[in-house]
C-alpha atoms as a PDB file:
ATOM      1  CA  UNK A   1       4.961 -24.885  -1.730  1.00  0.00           C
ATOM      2  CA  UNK A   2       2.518 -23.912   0.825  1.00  0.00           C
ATOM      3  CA  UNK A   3       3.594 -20.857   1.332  1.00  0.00           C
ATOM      4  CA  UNK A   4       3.261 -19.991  -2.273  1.00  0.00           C
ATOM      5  CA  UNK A   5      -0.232 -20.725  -2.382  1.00  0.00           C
ATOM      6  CA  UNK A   6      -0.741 -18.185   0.327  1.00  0.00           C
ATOM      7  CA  UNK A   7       0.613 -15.500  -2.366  1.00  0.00           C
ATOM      8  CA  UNK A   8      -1.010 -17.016  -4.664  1.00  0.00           C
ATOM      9  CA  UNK A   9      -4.206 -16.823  -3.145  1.00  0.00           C
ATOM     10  CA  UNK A  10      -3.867 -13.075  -1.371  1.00  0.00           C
ATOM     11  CA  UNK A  11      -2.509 -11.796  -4.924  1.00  0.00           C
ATOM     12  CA  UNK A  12      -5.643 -13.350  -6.679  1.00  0.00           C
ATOM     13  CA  UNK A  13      -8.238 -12.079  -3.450  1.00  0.00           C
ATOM     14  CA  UNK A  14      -6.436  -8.513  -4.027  1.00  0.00           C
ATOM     15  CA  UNK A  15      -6.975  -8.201  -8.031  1.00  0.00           C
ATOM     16  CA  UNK A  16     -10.634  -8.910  -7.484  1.00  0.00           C
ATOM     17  CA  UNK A  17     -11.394  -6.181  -4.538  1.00  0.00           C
ATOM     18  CA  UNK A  18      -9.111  -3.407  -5.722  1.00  0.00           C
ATOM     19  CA  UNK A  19     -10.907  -2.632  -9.059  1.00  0.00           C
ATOM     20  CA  UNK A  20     -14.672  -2.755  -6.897  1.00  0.00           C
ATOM     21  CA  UNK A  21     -12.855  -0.260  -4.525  1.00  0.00           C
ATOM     22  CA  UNK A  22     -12.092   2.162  -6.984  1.00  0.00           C
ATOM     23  CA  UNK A  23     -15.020   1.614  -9.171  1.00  0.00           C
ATOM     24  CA  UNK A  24     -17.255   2.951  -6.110  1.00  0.00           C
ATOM     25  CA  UNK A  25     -14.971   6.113  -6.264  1.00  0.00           C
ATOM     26  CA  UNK A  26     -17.615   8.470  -7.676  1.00  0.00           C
ATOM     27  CA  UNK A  27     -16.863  12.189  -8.527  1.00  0.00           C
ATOM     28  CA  UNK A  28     -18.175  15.134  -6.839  1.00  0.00           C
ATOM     29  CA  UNK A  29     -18.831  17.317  -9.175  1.00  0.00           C
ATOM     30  CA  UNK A  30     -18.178  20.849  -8.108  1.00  0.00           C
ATOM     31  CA  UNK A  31     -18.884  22.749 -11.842  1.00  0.00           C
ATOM     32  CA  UNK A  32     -21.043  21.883 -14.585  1.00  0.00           C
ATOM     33  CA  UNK A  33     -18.294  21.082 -16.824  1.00  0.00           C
ATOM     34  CA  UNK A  34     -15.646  18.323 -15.526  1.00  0.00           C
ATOM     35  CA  UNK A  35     -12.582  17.622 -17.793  1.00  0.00           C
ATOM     36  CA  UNK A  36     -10.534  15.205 -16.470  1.00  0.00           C
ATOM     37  CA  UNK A  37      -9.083  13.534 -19.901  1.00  0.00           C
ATOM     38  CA  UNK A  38      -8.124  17.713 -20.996  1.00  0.00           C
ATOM     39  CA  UNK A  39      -9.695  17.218 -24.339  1.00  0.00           C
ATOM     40  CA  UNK A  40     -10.827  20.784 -24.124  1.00  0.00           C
ATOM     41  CA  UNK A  41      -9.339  23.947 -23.471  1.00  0.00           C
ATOM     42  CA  UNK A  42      -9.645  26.465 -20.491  1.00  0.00           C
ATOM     43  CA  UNK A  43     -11.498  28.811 -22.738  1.00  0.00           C
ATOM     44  CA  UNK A  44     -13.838  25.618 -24.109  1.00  0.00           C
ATOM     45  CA  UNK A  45     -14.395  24.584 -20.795  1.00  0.00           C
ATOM     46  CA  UNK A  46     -15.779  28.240 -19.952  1.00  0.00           C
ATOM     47  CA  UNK A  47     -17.598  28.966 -22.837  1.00  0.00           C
ATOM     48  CA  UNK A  48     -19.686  25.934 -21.776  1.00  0.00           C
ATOM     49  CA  UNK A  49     -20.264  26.644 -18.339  1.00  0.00           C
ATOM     50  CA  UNK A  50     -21.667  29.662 -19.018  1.00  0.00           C
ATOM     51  CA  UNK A  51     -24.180  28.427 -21.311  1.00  0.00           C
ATOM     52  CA  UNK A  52     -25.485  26.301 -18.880  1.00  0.00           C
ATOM     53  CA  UNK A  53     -25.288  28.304 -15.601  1.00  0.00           C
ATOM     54  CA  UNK A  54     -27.424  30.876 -17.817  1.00  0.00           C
ATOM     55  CA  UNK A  55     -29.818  28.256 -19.016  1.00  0.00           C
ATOM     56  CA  UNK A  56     -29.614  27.266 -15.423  1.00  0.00           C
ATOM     57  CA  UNK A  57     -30.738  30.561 -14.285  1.00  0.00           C
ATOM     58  CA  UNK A  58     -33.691  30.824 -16.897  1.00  0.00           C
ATOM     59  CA  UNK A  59     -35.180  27.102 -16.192  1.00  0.00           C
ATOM     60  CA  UNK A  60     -33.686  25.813 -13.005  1.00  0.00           C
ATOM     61  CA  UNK A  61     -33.091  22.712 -15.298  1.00  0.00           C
ATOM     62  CA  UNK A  62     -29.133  21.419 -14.259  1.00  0.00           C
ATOM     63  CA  UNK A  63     -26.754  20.330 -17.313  1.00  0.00           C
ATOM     64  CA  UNK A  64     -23.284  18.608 -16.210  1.00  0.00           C
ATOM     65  CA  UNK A  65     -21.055  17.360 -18.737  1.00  0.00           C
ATOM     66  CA  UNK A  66     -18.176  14.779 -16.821  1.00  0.00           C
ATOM     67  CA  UNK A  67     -15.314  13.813 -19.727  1.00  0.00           C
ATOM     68  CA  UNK A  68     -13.245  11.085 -18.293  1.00  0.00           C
ATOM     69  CA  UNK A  69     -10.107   9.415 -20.010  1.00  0.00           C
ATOM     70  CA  UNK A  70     -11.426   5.637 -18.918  1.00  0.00           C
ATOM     71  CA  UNK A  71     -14.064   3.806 -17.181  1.00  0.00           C
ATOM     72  CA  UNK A  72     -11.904   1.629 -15.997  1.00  0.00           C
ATOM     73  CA  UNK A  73     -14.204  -1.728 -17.099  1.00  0.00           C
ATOM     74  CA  UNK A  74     -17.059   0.138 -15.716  1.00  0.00           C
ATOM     75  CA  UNK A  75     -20.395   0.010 -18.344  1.00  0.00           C
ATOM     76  CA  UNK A  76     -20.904   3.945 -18.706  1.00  0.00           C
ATOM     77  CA  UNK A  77     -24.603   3.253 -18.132  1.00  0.00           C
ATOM     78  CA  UNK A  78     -24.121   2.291 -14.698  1.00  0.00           C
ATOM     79  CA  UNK A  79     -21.173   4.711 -14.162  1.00  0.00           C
ATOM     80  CA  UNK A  80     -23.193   7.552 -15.131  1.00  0.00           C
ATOM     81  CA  UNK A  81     -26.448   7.126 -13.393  1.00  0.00           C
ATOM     82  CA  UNK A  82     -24.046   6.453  -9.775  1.00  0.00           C
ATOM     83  CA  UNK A  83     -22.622   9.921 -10.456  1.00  0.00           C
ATOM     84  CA  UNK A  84     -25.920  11.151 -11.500  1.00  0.00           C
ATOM     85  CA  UNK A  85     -27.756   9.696  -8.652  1.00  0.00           C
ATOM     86  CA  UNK A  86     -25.034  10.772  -6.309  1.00  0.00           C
ATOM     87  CA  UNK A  87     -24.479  14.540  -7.500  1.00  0.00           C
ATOM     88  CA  UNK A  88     -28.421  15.024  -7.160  1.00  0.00           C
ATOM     89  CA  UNK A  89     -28.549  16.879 -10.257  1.00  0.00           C
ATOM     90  CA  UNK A  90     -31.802  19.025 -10.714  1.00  0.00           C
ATOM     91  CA  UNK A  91     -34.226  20.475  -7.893  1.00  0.00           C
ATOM     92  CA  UNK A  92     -36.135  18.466  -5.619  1.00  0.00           C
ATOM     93  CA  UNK A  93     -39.151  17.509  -6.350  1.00  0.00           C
ATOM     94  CA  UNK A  94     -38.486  18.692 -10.470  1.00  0.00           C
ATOM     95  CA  UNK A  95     -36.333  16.120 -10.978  1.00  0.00           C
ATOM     96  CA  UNK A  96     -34.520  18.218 -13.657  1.00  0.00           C
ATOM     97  CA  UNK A  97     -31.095  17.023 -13.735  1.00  0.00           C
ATOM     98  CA  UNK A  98     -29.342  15.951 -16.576  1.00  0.00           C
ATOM     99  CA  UNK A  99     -25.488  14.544 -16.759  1.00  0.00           C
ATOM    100  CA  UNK A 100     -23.729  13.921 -20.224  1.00  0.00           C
ATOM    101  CA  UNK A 101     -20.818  11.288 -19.366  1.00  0.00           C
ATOM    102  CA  UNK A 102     -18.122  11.207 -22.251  1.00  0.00           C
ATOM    103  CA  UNK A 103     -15.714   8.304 -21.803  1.00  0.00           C
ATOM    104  CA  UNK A 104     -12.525   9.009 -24.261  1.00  0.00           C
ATOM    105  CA  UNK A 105     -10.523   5.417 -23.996  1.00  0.00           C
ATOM    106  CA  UNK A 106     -14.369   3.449 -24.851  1.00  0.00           C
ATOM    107  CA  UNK A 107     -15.735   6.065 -27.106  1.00  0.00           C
ATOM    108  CA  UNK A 108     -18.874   6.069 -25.586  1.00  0.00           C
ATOM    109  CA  UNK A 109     -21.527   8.639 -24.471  1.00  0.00           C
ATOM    110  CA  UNK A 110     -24.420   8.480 -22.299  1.00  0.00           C
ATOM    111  CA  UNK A 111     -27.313  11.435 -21.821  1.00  0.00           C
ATOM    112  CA  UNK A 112     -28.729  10.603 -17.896  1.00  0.00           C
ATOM    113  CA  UNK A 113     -32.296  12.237 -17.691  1.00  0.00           C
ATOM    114  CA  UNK A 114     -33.904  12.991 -14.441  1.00  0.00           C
ATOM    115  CA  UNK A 115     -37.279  11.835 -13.842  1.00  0.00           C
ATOM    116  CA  UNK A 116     -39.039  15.194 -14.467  1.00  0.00           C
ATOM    117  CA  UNK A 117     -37.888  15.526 -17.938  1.00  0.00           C
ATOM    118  CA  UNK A 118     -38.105  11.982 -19.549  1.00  0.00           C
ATOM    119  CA  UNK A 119     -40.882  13.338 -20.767  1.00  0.00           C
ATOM    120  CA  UNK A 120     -39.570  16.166 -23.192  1.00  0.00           C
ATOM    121  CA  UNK A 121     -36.194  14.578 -23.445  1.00  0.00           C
ATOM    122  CA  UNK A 122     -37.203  10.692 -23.968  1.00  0.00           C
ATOM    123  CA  UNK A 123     -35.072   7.865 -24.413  1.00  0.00           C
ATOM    124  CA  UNK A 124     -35.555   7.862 -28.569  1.00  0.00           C
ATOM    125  CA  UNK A 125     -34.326  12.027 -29.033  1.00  0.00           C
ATOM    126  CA  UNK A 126     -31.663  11.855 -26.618  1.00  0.00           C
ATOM    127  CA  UNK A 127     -29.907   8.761 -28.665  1.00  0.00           C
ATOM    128  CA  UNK A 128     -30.656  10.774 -31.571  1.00  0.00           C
ATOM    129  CA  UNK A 129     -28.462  13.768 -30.162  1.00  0.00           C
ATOM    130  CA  UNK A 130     -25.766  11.508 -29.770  1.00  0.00           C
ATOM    131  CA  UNK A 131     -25.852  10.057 -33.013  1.00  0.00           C
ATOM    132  CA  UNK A 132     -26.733  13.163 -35.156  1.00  0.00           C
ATOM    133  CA  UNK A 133     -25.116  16.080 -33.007  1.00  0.00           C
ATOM    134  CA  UNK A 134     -22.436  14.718 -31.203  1.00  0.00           C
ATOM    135  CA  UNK A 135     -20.582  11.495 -32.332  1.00  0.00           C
ATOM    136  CA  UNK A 136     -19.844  13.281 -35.509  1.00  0.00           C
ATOM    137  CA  UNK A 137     -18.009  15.962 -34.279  1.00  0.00           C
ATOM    138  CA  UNK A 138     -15.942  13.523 -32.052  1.00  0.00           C
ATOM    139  CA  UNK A 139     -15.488  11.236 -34.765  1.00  0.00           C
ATOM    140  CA  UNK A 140     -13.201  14.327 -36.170  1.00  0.00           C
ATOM    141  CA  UNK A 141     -11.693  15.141 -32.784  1.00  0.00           C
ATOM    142  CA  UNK A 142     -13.598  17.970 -31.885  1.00  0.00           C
ATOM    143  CA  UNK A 143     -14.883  17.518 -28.836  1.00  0.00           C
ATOM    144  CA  UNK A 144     -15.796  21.260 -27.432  1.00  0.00           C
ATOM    145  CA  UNK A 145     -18.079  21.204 -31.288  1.00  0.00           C
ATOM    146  CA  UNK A 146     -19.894  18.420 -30.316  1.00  0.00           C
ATOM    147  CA  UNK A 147     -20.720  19.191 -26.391  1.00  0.00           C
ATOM    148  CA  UNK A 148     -22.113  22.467 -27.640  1.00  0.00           C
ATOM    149  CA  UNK A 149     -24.065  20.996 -30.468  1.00  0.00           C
ATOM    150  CA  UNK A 150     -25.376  18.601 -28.202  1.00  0.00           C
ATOM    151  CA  UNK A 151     -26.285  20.678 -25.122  1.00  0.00           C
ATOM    152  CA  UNK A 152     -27.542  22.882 -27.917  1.00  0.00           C
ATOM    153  CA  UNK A 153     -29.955  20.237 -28.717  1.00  0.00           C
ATOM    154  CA  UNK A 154     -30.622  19.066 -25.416  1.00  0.00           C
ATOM    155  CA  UNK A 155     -31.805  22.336 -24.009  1.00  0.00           C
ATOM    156  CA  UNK A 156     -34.236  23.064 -27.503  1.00  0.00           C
ATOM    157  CA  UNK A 157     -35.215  19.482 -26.086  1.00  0.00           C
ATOM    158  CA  UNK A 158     -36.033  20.580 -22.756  1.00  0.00           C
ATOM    159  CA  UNK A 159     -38.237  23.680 -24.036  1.00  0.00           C
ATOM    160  CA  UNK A 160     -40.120  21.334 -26.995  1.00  0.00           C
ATOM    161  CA  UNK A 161     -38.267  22.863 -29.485  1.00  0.00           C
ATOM    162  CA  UNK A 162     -36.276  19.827 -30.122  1.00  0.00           C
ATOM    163  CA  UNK A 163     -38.094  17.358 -32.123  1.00  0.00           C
ATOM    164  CA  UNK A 164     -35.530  14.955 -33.478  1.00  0.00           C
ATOM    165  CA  UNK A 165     -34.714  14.197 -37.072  1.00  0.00           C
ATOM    166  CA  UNK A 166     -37.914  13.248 -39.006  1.00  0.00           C
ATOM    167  CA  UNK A 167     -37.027   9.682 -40.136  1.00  0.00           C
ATOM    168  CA  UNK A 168     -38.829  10.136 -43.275  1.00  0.00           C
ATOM    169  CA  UNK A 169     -35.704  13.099 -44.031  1.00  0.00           C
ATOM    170  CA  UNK A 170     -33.662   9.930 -44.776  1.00  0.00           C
ATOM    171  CA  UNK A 171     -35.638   8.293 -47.845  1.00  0.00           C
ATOM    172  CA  UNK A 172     -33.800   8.444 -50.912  1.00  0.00           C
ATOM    173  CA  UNK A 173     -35.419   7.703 -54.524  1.00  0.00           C
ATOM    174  CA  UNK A 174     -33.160   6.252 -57.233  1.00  0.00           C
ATOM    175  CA  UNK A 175     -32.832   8.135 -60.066  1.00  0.00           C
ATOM    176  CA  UNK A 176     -34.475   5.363 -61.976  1.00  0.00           C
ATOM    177  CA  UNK A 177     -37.315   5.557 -60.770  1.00  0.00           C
ATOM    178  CA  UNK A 178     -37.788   9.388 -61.077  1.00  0.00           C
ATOM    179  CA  UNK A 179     -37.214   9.036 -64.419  1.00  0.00           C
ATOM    180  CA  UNK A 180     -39.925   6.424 -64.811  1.00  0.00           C
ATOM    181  CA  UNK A 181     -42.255   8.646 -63.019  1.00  0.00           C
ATOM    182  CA  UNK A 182     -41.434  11.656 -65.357  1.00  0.00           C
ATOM    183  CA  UNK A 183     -42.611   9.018 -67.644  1.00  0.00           C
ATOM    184  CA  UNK A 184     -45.536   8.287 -66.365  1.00  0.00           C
ATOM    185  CA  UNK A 185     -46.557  11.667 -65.777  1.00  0.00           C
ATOM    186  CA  UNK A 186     -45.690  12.929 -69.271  1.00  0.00           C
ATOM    187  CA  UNK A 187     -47.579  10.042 -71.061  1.00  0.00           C
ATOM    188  CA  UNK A 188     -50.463  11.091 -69.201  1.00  0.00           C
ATOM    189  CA  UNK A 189     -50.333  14.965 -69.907  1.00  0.00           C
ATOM    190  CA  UNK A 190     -49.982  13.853 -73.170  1.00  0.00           C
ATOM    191  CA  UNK A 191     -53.344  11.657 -73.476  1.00  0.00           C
ATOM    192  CA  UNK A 192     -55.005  14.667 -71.634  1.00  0.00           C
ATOM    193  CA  UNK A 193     -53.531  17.370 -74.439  1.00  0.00           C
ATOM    194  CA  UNK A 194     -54.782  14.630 -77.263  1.00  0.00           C
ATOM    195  CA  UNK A 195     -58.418  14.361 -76.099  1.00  0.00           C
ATOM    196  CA  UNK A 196     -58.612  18.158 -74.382  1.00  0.00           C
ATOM    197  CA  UNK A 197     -62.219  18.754 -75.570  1.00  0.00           C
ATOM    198  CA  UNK A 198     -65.097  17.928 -77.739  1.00  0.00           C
ATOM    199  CA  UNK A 199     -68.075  18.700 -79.080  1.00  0.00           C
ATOM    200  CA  UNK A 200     -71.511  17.530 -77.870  1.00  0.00           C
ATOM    201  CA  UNK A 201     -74.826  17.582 -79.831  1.00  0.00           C
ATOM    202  CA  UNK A 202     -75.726  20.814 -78.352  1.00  0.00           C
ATOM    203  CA  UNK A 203     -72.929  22.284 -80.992  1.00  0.00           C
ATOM    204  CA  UNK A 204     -71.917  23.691 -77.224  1.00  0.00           C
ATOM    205  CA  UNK A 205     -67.524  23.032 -76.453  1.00  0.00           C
ATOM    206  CA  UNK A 206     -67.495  20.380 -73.414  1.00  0.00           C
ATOM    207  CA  UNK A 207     -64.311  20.822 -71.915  1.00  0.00           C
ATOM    208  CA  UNK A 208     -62.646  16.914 -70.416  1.00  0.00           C
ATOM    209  CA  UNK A 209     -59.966  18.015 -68.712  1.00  0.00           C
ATOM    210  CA  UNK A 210     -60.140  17.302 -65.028  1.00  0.00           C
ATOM    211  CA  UNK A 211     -61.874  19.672 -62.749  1.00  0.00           C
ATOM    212  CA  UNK A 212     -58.017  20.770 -61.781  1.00  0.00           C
ATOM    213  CA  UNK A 213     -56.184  20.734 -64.783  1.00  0.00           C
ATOM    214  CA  UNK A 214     -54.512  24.389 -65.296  1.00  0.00           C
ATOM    215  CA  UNK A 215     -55.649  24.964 -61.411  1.00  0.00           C
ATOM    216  CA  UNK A 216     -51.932  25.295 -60.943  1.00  0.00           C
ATOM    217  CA  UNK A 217     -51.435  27.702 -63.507  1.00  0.00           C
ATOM    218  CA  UNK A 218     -52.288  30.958 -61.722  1.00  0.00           C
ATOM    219  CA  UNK A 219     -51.345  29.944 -58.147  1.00  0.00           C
ATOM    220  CA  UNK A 220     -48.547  28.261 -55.721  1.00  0.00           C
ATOM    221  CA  UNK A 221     -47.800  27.558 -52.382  1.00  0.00           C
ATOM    222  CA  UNK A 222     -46.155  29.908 -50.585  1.00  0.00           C
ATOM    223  CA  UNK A 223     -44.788  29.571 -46.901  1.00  0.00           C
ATOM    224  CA  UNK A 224     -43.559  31.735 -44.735  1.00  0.00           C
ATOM    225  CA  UNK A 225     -39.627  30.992 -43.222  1.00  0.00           C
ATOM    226  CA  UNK A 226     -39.288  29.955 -39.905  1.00  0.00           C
ATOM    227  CA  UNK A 227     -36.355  31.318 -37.763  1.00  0.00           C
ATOM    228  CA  UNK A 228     -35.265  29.462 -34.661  1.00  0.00           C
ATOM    229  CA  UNK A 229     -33.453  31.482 -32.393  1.00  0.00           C
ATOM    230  CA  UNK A 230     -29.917  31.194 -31.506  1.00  0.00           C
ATOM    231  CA  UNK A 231     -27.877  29.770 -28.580  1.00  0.00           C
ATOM    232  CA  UNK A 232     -24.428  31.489 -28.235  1.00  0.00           C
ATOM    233  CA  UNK A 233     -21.951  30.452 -25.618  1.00  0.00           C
ATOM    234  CA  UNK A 234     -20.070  33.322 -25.828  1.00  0.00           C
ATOM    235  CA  UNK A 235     -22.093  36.249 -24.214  1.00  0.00           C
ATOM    236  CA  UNK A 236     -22.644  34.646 -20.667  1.00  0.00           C
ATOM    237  CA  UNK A 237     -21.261  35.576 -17.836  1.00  0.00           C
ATOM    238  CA  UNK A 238     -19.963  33.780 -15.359  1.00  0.00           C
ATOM    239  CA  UNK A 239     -19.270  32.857 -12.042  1.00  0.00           C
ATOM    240  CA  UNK A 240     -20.899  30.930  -9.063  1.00  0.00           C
ATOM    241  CA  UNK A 241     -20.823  27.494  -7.543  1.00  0.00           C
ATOM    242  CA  UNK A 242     -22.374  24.596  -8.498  1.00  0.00           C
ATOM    243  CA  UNK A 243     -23.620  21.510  -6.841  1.00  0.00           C
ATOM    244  CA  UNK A 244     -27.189  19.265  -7.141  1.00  0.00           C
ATOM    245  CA  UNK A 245     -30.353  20.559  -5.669  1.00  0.00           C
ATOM    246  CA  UNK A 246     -31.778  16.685  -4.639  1.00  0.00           C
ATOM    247  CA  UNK A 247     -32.933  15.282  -8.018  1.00  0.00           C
ATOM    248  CA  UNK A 248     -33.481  11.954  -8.784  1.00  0.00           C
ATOM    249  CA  UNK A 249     -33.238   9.977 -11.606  1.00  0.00           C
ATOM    250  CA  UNK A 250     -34.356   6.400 -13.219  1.00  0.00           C
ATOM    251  CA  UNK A 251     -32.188   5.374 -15.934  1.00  0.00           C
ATOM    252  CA  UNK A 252     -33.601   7.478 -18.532  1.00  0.00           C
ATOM    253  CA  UNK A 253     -31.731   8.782 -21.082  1.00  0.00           C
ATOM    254  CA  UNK A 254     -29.724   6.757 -23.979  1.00  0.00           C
ATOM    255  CA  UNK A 255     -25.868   5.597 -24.749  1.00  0.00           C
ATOM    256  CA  UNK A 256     -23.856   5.339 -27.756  1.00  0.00           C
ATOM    257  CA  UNK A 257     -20.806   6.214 -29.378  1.00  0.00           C
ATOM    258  CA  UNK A 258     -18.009   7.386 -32.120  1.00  0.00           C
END
């Protein structure tokens, strides 16, 4: 009896430590694109590391994207800023780092921000990316769509070119009440046609229309297109090795899923 409460106990005392062992096992990351659940192809995989070693080169701003199969229990919010803080991603004293952790088993995602750019990549546009630009394309299984979108995203972010959606994009008017505003507007147009003018006791025509009635007549807005430009992940080149430059980060950034 006793000595079955010794197994007892060292079997219980060994399923607590193990998992904190290997929950402190934190990747080096040794390219800017880490697949380890092989969601995305060789070619995928390059395509994407060139857009950031080149965006890289241009803004000394550091983009790693880890996929992982499981977290193993582990909230990605924690998980991600150890590897974060660990990796150093971003230049000292810029604090430009950013790490995009994709967990495939929880279906979550989490954007880390380094301290330098929680400024032009805040906590509010960053869960946007992940619910507008990324989660849909992994909703359908396409994973390499949705890390481009969102790194896409993420570096317009970085150079203010990223603004988010505009909530007010979202409001929707019933049909009903368009058509009781076509109403509206017609019964007035039509009181303005009735009583359109009149004469005064100089014999002189007094015009009653409003001071902009017909203003619209011989005029319209017209605005000029706006182009963006493009982000193609297909004309880098490649090469080079990668590892963190001493950034540091504070739990900026935003999590959600798919």
């Amino acid at each position: 009896m006793r000595q079955t409460f010794i197994y007892l106990t060292i079997f219980f005392n060994l399923s607590v430590i193990l998992p904190l062992f290997g929950s402190d096992e934190v990747p080096i990351l040794r390219q800017r694109v880490t697949d380890q659940s092989g969601v995305l192809t060789r070619g995928e995989t390059s395509d994407l590391e060139k857009i950031l070693e080149q965006f890289e080169k241009e803004s000394s701003t550091q983009i790693a994207v880890l996929i992982v199969e499981s977290l193993g229990g582990e909230d990605i919010t924690d998980y991600t800023f150890r590897v974060a803080e660990k990796n150093q991603l971003g230049k000292k004293g810029k604090d430009n780092g950013i790490l995009i952790v994709i967990a495939i088993e929880e279906r979550k995602i989490r954007i880390e921000v380094g301290y330098g750019l929680e400024g032009a990549l805040t906590d509010a546009l960053s869960s946007q990316i992940i619910r507008n630009r990324m989660a849909p394309h992994f909703q359908s299984g396409d994973y390499y769509e949705g890390i481009l979108d969102g790194i896409t995203a993420i570096i317009e972010a970085t150079k203010g070119e990223y603004r988010g959606e505009d909530e007010n994009e979202n409001i929707r008017i019933s049909p009903f009440v368009v058509f009781i505003i076509l109403i509206i507007v017609s019964m007035i147009i039509r009181g303005l046609i009735r009583s359109g003018g009149q004469y005064i006791r100089s014999g002189k025509y007094k015009n009653r229309y409003p001071w902009w009635w017909g203003g619209f007549g011989g005029g319209g807005f017209g605005g000029g297109g706006f182009s963006g430009g493009g982000f193609s992940g297909r004309g880098f080149g490649g090469g080079g090795g990668f590892s963190g430059g001493g950034g540091r980060f504070g739990g900026g950034g935003a999590t959600g899923g798919w």
